[in-house]
C-alpha atoms as a PDB file:
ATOM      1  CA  UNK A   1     -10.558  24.420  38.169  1.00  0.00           C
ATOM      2  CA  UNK A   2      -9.995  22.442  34.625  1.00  0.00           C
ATOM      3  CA  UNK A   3      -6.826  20.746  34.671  1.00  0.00           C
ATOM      4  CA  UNK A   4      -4.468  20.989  31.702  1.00  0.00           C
ATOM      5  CA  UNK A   5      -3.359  17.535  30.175  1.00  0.00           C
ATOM      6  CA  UNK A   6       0.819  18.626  30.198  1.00  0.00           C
ATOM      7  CA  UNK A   7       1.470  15.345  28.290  1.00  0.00           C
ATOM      8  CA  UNK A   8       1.972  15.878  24.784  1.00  0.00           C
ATOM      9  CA  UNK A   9       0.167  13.461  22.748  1.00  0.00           C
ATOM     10  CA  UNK A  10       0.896  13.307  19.216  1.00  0.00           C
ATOM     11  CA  UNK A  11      -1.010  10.886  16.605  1.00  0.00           C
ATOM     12  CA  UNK A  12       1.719   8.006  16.124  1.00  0.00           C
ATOM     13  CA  UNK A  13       1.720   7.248  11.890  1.00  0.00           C
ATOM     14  CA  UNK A  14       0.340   4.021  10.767  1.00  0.00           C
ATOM     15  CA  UNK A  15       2.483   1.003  10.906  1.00  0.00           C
ATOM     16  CA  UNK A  16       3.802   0.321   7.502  1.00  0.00           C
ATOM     17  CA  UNK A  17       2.639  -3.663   7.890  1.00  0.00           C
ATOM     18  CA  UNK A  18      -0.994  -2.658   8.610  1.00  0.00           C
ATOM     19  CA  UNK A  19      -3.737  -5.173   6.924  1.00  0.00           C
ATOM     20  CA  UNK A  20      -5.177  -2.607   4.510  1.00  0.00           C
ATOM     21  CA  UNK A  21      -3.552  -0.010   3.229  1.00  0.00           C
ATOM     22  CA  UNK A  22      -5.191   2.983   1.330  1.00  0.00           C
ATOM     23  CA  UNK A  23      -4.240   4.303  -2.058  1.00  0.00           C
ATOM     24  CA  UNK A  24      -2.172   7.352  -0.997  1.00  0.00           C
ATOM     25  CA  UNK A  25      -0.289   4.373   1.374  1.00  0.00           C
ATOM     26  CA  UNK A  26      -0.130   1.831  -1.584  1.00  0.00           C
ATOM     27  CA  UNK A  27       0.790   4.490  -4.119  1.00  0.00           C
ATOM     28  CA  UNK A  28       3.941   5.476  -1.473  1.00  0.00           C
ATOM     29  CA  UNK A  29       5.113   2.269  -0.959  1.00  0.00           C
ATOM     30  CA  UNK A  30       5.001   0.647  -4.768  1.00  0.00           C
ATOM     31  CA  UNK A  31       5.916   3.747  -6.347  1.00  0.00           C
ATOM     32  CA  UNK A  32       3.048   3.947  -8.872  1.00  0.00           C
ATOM     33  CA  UNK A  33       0.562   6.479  -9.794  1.00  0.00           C
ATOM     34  CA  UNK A  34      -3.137   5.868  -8.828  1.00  0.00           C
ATOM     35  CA  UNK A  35      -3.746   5.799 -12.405  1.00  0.00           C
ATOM     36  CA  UNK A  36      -1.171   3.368 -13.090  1.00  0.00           C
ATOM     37  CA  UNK A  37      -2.473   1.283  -9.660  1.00  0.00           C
ATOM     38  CA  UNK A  38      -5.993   1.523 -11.305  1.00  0.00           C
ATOM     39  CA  UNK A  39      -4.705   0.941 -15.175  1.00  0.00           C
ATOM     40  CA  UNK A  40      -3.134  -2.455 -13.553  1.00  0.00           C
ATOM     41  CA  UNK A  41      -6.007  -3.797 -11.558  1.00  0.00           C
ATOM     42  CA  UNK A  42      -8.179  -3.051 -14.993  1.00  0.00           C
ATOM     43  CA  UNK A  43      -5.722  -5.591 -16.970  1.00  0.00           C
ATOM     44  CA  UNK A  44      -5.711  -7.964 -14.071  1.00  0.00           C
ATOM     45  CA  UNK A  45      -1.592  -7.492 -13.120  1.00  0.00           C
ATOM     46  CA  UNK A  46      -2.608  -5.928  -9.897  1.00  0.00           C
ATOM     47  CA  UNK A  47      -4.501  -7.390  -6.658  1.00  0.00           C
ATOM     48  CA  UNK A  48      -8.137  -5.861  -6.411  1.00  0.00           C
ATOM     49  CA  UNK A  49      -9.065  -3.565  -3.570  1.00  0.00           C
ATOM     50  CA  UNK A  50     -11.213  -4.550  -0.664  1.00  0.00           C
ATOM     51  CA  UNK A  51     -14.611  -2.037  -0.974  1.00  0.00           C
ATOM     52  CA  UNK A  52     -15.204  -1.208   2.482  1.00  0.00           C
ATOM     53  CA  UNK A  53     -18.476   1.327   1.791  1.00  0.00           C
ATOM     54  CA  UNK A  54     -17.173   3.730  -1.118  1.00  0.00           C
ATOM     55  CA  UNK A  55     -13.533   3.057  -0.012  1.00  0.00           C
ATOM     56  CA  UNK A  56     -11.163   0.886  -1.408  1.00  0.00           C
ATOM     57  CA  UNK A  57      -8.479  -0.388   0.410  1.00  0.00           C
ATOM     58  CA  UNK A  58      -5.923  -3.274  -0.500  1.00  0.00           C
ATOM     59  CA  UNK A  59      -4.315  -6.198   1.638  1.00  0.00           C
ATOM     60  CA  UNK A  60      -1.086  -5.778   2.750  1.00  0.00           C
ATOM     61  CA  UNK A  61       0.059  -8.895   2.222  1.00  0.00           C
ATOM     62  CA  UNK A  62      -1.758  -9.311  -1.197  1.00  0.00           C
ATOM     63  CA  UNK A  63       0.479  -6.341  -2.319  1.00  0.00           C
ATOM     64  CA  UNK A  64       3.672  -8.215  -0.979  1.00  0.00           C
ATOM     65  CA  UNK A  65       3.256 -10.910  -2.337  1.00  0.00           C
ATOM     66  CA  UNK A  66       2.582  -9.074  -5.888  1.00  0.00           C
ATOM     67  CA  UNK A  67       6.080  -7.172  -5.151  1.00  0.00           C
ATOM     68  CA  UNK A  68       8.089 -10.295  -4.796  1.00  0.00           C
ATOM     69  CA  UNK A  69       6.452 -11.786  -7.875  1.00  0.00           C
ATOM     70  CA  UNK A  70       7.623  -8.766  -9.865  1.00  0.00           C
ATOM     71  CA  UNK A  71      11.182  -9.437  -8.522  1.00  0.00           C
ATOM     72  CA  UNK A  72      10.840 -13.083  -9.049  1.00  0.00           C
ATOM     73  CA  UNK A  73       9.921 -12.415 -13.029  1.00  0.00           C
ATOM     74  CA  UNK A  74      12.523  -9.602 -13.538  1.00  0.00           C
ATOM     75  CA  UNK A  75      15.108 -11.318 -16.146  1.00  0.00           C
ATOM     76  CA  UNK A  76      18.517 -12.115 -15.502  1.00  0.00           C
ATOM     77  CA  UNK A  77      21.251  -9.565 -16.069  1.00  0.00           C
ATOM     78  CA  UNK A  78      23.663 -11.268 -18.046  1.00  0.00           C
ATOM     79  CA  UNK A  79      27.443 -11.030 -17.265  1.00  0.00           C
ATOM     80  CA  UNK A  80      29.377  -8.679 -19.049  1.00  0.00           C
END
């Protein structure tokens, strides 16, 4: 008789501090279009992916550390 696993297992989502993230990830979290991801890298603003086979993928940490440069070189609001 074939027992029935009665636990249900669901597939937990990735943790949002993984190493690599993939575009649909990075796109999510910086709030830019993989055109405008792509556009940036081509001008050199933008970290370069990791090529892991035909994938790209991007450091987590690289793209961190890019987001608190962008709020490091936003200018001061002035005071009313």
């Amino acid at each position: 008789m074939t027992q029935i696993n009665s636990t249900n297992e669901q597939k937990a989502p990735p943790p949002t501090d993984a190493l690599l993230w993939t575009m649909p990830t990075l796109s999510r979290r910086i709030g830019l279009s993989r055109s405008n991801i792509y556009q940036q890298i081509q001008s050199g603003k933008f970290p370069e992916p990791v090529k892991i086979g035909r994938s790209s993928r991007w450091l987590a940490a690289e793209i961190q550390a890019w987001v608190t440069t962008q709020a490091y070189a936003r200018s001061p609001k002035t005071a009313g």
